[in-house]
Protein backbone atom coordinates (compact mmCIF):
# COMPACT_ATOMS: atom_id res chain seq x y z
CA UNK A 1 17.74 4.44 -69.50
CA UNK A 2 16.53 4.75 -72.89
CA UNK A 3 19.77 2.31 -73.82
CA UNK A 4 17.84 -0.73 -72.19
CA UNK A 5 14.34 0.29 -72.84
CA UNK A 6 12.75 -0.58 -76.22
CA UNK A 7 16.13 -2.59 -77.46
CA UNK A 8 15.55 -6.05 -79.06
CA UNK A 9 15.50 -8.65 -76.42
CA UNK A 10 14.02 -6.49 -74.03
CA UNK A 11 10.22 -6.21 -72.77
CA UNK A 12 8.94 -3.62 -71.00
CA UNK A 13 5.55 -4.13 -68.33
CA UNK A 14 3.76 -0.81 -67.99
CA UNK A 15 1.29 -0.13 -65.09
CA UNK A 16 -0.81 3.11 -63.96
CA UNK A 17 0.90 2.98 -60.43
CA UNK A 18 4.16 2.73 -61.84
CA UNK A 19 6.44 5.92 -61.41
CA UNK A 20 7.18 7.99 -64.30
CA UNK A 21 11.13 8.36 -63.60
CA UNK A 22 13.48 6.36 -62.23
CA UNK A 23 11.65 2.87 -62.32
CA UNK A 24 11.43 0.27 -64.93
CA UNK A 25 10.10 -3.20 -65.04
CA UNK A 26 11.89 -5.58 -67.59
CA UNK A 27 11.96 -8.51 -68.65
CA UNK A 28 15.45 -9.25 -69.62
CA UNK A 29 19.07 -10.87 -69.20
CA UNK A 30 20.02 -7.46 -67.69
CA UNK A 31 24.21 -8.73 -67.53
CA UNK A 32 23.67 -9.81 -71.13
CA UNK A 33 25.63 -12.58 -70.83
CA UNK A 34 23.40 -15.38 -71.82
CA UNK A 35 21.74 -16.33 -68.82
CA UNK A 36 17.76 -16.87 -68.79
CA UNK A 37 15.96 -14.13 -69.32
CA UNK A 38 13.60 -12.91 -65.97
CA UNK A 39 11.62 -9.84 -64.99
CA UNK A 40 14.03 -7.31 -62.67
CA UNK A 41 12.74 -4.10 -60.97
CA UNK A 42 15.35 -1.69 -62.65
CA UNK A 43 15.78 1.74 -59.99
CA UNK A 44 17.80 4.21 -61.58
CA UNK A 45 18.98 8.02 -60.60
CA UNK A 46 19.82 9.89 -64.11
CA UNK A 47 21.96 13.23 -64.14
CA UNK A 48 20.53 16.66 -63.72
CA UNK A 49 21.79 20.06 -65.54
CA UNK A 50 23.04 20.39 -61.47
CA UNK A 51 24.61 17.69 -61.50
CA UNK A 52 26.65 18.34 -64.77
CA UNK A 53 27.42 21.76 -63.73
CA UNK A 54 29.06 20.31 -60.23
CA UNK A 55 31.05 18.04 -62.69
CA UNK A 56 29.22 14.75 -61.06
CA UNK A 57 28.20 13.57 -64.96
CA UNK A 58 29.28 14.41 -68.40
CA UNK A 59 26.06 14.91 -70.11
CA UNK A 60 22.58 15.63 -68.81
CA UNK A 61 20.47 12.28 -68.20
CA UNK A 62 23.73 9.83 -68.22
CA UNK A 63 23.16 7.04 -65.61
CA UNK A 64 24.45 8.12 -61.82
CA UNK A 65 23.37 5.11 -60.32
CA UNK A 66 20.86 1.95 -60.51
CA UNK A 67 19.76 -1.18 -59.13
CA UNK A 68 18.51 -4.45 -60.45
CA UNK A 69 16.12 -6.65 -58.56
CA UNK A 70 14.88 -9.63 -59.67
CA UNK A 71 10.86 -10.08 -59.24
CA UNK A 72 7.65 -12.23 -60.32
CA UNK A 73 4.91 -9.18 -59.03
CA UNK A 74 4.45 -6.16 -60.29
CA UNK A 75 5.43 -4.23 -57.02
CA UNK A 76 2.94 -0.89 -58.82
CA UNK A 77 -0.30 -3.09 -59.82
CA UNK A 78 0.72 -6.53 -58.26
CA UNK A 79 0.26 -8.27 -61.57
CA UNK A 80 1.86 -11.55 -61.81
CA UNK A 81 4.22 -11.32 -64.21
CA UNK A 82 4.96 -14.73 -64.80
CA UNK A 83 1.60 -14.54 -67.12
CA UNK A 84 2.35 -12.24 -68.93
CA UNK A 85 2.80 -13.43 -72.36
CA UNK A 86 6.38 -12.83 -73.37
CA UNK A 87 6.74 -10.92 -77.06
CA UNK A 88 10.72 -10.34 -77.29
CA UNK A 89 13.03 -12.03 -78.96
């Protein structure tokens, strides 16, 4: 996930409740095709030394899976994220 997080463009929204793995809130154009930029629930499943030893990745934290959903709410700390001032360019 690191390939989306922290790029230029991209903002990140950080919360206490939020899960350390798997989960990231971003504000982006996440198709990157020059649509307007919202705040999407990112879910994604990264793969394990298991998983690259039962040939189901290449390399050891390559993305297996992941999920976009668009959202105005923090679904962690229920922050509106609409007000949140926006910092990327």
């Amino acid at each position: 996930m690191e390939e989306i997080i922290g790029q230029k463009g991209y903002q990140n929204h950080y919360c206490d409740n939020m899960p350390t793995e798997g989960i990231a809130v971003i504000y982006s154009d996440p198709y990157e095709v020059g649509e307007k930029k919202q705040w999407w629930l990112y879910m994604y499943e990264e793969a394990t030394e298991e998983d690259v030893e039962e040939f189901e990745a290449e390399e050891v934290g390559e993305i297996l899976s992941n999920y976009e959903i668009p959202i105005t709410f923090c679904p962690f700390c229920g922050i509106d994220l609409r007000n949140i001032k926006i910092t990327c360019i």
